[in-house]
Structures are given as C-alpha cells and as structure tokens.
PDB file of N, CA and C in Angstrom:
ATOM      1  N   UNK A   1       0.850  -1.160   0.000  1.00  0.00           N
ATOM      2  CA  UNK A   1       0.000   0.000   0.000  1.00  0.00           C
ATOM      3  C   UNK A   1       0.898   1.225   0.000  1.00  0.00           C
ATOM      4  N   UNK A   2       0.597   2.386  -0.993  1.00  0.00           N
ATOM      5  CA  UNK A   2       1.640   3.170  -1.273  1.00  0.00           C
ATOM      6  C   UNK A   2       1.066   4.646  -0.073  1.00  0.00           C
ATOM      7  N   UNK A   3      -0.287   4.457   0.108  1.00  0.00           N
ATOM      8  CA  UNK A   3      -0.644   5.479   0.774  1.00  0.00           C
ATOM      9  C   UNK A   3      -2.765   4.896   1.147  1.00  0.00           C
ATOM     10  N   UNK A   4      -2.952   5.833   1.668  1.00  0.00           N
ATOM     11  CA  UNK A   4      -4.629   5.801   2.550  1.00  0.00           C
ATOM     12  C   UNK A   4      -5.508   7.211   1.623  1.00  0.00           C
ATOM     13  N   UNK A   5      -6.351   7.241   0.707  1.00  0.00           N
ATOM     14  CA  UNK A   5      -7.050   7.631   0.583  1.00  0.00           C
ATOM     15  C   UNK A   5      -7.959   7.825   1.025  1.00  0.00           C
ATOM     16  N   UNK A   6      -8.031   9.290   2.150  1.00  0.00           N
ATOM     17  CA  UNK A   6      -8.873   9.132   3.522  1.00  0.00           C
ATOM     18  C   UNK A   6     -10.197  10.056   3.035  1.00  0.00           C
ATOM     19  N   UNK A   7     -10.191  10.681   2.437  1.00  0.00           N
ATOM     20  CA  UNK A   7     -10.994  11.514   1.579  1.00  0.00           C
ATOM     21  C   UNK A   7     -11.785  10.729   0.773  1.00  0.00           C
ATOM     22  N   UNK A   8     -11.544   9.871  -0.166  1.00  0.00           N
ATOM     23  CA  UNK A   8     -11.796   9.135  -0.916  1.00  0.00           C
ATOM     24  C   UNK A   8     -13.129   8.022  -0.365  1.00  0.00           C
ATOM     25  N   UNK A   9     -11.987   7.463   1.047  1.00  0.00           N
ATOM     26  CA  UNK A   9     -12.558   6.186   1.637  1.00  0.00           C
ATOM     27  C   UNK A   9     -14.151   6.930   2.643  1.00  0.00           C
ATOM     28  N   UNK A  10     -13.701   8.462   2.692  1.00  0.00           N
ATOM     29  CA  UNK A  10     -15.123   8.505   3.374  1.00  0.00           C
ATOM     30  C   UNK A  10     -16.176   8.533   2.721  1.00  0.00           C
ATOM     31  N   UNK A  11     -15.863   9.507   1.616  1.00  0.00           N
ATOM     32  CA  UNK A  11     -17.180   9.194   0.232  1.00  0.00           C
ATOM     33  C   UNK A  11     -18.085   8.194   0.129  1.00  0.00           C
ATOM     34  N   UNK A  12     -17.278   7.058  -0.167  1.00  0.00           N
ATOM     35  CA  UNK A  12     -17.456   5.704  -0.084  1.00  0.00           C
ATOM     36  C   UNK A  12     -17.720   5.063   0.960  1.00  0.00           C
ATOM     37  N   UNK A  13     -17.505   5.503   2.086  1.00  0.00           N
ATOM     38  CA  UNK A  13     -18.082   4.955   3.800  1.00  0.00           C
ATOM     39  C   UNK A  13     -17.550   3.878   4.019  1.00  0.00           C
ATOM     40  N   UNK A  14     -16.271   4.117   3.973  1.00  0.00           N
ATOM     41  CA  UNK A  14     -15.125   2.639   4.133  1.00  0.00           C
ATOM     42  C   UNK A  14     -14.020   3.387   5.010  1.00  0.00           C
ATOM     43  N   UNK A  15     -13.742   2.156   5.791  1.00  0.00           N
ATOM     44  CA  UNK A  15     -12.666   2.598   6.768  1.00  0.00           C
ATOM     45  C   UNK A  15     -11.409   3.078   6.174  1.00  0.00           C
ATOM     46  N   UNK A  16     -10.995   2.306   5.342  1.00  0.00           N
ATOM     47  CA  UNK A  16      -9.931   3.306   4.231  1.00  0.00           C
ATOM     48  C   UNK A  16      -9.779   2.650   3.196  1.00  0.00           C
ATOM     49  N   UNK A  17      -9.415   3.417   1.972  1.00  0.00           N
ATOM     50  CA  UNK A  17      -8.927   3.495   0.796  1.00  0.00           C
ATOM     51  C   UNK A  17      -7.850   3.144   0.314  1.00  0.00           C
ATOM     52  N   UNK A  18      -7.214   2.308  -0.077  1.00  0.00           N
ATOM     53  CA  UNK A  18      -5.428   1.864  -0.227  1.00  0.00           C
ATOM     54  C   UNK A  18      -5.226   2.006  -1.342  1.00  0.00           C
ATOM     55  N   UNK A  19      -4.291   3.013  -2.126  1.00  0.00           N
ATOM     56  CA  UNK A  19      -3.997   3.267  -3.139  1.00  0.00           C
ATOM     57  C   UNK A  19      -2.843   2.557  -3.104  1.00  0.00           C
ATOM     58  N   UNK A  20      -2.659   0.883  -3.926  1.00  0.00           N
ATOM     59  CA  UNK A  20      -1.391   0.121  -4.357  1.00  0.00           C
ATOM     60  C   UNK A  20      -1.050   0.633  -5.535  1.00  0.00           C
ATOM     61  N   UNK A  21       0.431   0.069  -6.221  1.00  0.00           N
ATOM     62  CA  UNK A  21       1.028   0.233  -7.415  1.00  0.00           C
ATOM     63  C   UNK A  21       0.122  -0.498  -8.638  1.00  0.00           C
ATOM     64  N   UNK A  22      -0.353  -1.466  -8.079  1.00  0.00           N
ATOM     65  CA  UNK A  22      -1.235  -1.913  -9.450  1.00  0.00           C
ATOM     66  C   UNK A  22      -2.558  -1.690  -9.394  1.00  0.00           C
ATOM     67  N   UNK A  23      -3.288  -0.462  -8.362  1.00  0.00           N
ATOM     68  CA  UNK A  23      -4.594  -0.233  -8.122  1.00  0.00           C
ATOM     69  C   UNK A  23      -4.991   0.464  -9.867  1.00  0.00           C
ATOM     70  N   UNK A  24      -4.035   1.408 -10.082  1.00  0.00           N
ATOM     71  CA  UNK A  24      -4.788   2.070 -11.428  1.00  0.00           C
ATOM     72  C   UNK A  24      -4.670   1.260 -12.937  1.00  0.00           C
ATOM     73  N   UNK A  25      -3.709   0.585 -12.833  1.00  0.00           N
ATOM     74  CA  UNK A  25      -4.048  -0.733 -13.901  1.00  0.00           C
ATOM     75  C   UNK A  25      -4.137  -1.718 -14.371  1.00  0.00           C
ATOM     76  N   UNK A  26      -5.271  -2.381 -13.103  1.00  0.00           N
ATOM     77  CA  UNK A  26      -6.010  -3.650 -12.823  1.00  0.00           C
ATOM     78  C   UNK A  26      -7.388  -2.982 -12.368  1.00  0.00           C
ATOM     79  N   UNK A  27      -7.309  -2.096 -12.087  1.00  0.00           N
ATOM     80  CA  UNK A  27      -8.477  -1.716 -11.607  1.00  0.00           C
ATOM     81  C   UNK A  27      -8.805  -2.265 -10.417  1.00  0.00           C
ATOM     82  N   UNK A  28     -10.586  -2.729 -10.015  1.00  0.00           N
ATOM     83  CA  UNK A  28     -10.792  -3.288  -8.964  1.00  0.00           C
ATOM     84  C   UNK A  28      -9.721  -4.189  -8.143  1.00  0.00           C
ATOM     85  N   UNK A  29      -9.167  -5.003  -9.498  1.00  0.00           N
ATOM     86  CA  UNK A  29      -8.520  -6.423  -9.050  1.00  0.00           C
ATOM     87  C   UNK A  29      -6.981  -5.724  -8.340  1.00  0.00           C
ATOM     88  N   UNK A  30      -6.849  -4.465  -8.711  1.00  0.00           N
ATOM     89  CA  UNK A  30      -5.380  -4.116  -7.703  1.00  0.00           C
ATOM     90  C   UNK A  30      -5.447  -3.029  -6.485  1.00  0.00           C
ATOM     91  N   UNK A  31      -6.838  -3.830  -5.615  1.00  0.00           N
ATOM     92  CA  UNK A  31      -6.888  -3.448  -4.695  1.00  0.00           C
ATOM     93  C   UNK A  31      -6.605  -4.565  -3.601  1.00  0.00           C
ATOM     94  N   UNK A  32      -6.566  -5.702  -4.386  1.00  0.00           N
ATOM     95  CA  UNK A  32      -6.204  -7.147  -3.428  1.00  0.00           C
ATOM     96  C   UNK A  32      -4.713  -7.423  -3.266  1.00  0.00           C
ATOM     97  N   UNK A  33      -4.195  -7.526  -2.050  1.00  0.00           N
ATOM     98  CA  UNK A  33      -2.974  -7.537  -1.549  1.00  0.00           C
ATOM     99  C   UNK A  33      -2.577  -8.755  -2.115  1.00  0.00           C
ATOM    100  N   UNK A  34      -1.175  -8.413  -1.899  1.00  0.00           N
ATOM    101  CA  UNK A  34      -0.377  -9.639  -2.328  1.00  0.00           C
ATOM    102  C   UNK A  34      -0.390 -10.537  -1.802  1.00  0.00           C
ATOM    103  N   UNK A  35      -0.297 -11.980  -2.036  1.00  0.00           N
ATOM    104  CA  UNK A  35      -0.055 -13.119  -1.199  1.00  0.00           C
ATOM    105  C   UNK A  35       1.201 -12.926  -0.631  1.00  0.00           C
ATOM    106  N   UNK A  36       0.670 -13.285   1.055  1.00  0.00           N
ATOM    107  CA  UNK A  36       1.490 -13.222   1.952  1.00  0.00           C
ATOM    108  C   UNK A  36       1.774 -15.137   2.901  1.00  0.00           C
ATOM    109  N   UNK A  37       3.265 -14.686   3.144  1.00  0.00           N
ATOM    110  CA  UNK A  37       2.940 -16.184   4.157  1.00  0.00           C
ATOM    111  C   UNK A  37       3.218 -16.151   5.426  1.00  0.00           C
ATOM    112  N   UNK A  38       2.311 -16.937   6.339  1.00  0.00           N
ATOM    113  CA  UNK A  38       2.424 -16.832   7.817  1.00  0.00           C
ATOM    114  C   UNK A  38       2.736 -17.629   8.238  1.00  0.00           C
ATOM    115  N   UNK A  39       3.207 -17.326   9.587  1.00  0.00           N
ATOM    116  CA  UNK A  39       4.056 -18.454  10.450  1.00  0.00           C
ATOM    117  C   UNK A  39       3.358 -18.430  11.603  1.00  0.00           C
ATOM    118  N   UNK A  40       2.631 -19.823  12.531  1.00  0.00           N
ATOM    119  CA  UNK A  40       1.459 -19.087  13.565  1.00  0.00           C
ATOM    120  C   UNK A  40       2.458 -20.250  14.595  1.00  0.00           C
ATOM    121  N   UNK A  41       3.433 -19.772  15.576  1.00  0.00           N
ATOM    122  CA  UNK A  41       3.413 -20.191  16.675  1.00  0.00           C
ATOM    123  C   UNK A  41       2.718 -20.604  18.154  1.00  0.00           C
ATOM    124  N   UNK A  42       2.204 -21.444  18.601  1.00  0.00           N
ATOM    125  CA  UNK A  42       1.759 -21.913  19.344  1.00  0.00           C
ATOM    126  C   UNK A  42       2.671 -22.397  20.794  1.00  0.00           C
ATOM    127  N   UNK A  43       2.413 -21.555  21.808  1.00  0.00           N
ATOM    128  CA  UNK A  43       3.475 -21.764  22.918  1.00  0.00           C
ATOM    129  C   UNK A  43       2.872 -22.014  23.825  1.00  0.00           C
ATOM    130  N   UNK A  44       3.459 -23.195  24.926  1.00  0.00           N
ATOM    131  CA  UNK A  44       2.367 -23.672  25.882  1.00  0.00           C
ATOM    132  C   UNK A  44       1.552 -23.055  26.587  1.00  0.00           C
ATOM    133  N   UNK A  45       0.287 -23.363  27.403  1.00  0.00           N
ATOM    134  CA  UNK A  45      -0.610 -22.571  28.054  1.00  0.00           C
ATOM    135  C   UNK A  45       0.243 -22.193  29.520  1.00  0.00           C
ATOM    136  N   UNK A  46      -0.508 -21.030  29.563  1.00  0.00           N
ATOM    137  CA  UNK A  46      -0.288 -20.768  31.073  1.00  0.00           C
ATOM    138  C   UNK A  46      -0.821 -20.843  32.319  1.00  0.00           C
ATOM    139  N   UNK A  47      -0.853 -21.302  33.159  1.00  0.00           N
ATOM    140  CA  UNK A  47      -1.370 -21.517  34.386  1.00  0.00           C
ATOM    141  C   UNK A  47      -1.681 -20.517  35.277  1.00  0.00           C
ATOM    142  N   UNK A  48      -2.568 -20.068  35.675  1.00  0.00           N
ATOM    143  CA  UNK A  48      -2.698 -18.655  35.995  1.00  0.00           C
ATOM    144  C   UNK A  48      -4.068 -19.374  37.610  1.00  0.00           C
ATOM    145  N   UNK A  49      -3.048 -19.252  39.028  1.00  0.00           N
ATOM    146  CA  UNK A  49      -3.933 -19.823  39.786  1.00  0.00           C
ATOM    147  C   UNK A  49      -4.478 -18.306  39.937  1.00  0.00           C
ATOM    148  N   UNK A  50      -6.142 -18.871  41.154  1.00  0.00           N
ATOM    149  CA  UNK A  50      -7.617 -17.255  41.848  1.00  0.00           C
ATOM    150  C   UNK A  50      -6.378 -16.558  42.134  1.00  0.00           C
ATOM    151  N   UNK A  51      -5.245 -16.755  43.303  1.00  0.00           N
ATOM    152  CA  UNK A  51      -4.580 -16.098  43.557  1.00  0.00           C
ATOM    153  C   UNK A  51      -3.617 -14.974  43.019  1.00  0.00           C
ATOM    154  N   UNK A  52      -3.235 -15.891  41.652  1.00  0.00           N
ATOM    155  CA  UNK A  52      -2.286 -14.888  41.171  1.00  0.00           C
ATOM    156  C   UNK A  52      -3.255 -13.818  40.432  1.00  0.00           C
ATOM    157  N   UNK A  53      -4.491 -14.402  39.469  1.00  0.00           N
ATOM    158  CA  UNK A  53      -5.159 -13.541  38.497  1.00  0.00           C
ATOM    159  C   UNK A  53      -5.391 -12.755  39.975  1.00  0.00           C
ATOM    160  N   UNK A  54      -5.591 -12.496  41.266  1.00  0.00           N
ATOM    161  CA  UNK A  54      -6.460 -11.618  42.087  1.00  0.00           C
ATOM    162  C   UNK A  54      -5.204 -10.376  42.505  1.00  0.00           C
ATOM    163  N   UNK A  55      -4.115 -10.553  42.266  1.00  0.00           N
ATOM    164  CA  UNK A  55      -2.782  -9.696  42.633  1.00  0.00           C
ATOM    165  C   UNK A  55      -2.243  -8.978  41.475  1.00  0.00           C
ATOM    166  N   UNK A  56      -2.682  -7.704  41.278  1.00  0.00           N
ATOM    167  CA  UNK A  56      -2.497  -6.920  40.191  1.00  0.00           C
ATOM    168  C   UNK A  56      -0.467  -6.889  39.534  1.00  0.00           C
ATOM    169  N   UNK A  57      -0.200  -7.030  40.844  1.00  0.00           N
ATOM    170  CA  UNK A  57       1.196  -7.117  40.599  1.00  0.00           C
ATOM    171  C   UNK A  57       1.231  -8.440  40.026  1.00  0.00           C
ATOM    172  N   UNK A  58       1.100  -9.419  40.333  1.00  0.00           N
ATOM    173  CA  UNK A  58       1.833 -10.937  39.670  1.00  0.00           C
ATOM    174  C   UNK A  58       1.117 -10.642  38.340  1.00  0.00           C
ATOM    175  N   UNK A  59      -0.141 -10.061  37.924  1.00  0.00           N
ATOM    176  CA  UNK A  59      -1.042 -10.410  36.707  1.00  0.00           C
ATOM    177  C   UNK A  59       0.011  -9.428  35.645  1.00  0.00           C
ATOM    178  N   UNK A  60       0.791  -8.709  36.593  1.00  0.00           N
ATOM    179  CA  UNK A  60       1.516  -7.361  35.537  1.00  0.00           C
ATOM    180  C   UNK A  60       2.875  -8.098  34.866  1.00  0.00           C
ATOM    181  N   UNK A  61       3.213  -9.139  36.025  1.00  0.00           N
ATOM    182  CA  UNK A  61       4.821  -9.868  35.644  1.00  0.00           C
ATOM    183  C   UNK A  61       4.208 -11.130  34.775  1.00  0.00           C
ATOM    184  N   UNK A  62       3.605 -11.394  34.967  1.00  0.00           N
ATOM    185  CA  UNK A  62       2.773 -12.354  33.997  1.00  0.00           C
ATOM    186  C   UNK A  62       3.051 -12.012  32.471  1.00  0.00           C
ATOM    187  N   UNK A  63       2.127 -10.791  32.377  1.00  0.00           N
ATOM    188  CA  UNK A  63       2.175 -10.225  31.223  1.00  0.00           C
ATOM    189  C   UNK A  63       3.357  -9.668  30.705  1.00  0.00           C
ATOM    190  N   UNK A  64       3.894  -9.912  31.365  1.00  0.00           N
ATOM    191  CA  UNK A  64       5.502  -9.177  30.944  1.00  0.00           C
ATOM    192  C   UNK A  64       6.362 -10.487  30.692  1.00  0.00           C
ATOM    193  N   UNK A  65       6.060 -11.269  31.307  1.00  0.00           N
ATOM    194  CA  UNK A  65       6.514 -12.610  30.668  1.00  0.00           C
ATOM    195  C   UNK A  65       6.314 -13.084  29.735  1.00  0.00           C
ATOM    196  N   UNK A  66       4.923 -13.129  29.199  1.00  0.00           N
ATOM    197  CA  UNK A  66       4.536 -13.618  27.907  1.00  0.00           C
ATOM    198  C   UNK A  66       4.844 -12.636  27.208  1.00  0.00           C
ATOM    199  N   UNK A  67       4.854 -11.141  27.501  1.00  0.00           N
ATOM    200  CA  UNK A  67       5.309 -11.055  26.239  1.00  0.00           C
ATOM    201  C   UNK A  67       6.594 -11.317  25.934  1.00  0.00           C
ATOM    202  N   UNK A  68       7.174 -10.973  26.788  1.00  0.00           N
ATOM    203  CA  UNK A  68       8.919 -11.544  26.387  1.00  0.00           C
ATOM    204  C   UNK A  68       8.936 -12.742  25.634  1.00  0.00           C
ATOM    205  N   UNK A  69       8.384 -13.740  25.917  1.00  0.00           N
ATOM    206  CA  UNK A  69       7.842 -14.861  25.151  1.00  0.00           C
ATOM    207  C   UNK A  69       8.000 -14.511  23.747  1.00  0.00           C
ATOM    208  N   UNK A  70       6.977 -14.168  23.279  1.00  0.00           N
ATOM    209  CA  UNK A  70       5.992 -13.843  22.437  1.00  0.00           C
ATOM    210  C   UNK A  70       7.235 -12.534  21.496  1.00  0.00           C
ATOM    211  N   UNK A  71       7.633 -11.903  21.806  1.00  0.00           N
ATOM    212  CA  UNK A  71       8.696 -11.363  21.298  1.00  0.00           C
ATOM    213  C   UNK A  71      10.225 -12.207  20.747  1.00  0.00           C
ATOM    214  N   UNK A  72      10.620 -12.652  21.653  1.00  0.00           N
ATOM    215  CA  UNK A  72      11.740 -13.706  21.336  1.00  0.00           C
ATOM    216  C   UNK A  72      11.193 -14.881  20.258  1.00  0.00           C
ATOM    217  N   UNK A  73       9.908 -15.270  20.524  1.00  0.00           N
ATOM    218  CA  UNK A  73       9.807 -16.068  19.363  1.00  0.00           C
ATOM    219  C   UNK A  73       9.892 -15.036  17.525  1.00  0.00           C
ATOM    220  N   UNK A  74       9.046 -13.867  17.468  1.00  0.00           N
ATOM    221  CA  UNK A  74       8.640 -13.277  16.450  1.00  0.00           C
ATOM    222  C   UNK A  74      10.571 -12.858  15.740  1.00  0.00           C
ATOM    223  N   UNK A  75      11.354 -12.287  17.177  1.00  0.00           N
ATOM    224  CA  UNK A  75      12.473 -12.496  16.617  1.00  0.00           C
ATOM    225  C   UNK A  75      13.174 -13.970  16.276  1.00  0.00           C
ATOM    226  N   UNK A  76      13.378 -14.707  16.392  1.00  0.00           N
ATOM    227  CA  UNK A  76      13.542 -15.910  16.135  1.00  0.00           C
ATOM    228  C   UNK A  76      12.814 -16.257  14.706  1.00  0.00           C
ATOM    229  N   UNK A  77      11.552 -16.048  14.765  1.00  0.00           N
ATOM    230  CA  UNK A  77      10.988 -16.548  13.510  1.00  0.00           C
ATOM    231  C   UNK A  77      11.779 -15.778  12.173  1.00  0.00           C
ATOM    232  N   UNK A  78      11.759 -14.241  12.760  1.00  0.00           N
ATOM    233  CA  UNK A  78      12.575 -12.885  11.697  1.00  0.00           C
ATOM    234  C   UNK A  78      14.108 -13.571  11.240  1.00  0.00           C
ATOM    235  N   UNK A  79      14.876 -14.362  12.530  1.00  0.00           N
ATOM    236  CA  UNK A  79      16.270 -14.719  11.961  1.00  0.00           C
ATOM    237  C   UNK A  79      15.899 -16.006  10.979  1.00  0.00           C
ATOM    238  N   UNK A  80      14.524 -16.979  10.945  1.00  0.00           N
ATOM    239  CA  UNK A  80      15.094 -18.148   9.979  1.00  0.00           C
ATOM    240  C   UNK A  80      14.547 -17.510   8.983  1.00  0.00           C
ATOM    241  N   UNK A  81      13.932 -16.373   8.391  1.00  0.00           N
ATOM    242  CA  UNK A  81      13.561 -15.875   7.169  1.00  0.00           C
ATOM    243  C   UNK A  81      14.436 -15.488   6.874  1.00  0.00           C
ATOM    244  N   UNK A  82      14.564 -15.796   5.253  1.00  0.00           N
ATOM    245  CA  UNK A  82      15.619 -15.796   4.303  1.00  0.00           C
ATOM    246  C   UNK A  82      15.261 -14.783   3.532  1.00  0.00           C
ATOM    247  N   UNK A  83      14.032 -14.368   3.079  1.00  0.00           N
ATOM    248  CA  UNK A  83      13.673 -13.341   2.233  1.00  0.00           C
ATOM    249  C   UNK A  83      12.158 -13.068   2.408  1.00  0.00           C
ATOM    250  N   UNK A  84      12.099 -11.242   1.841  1.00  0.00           N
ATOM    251  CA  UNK A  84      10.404 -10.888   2.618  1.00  0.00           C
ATOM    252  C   UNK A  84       9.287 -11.378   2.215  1.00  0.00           C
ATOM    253  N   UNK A  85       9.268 -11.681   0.511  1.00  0.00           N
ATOM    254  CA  UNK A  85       8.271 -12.397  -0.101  1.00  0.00           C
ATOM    255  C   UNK A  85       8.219 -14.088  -0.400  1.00  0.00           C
ATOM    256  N   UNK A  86       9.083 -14.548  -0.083  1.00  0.00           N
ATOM    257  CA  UNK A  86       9.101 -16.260  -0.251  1.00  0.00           C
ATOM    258  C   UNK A  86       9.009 -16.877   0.897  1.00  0.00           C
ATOM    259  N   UNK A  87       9.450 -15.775   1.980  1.00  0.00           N
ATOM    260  CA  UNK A  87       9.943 -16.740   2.873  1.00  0.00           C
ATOM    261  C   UNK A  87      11.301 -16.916   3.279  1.00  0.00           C
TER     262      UNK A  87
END
C-alpha cells in the first residue's frame, strides 16, 4: 500500500482506501494484496492460579513474561527468514 485515501474512503463509507502500485491498472482487481505467508506459533498454556489472576502485581509480571515470550519467538521466527516475499 503506497498510501490511505482518507478523503476518498469517506465518500465511499469505508474505513480506508489503499492506493497500491497496481490499483490504477487492474483496476478493482489491484486493490487485493499480495499473497502473503504466515508463520502461527503456538506456545504452551499458562497456568494462571484465583490467587495470582487476584494480585495486580503478579497479573503485571505475567504479562511481561509472555510477552517476552511472544517477542523472542517473532524475533527468532525474523532470523530463519531468508527473504520478505518467499519466505
């Protein structure tokens, strides 16, 4: 998407407007994004006892854990990609 046609998209009563490189000659059809590929990690559940969800502090280190998690994986996933569109 090269830019948001915000003017445009209200006319039309759409949340926004995406003006791509092949929107003006494909017409409709180059408003559909490119095929993309995803990678969906799945990391074990967490155990969360009344006690801890009831202690604003543990529920805060919690969350600060997963995300650390949840970050280290997305980097990890970023180092085995070899390139932005294949993969």
């Amino acid at each position: 998407m090269l830019a948001n046609a915000k003017s445009l998209a209200r006319i039309l009563n759409l949340p926004y407007f995406p003006i791509t490189p092949t929107w003006p000659l494909l017409g409709p059809l180059g408003l559909l994004p490119l095929p993309s590929k995803w990678l969906i990690t799945f990391h074990p559940p967490v155990a969360v006892s009344a006690g801890t969800a009831a202690d604003p502090g543990s529920v805060m280190e919690m969350a600060d854990s997963i995300r650390a998690t949840v970050q280290d994986g997305v980097v990890e996933n970023l180092m085995r990609r070899q390139r932005v569109f294949r993969g």
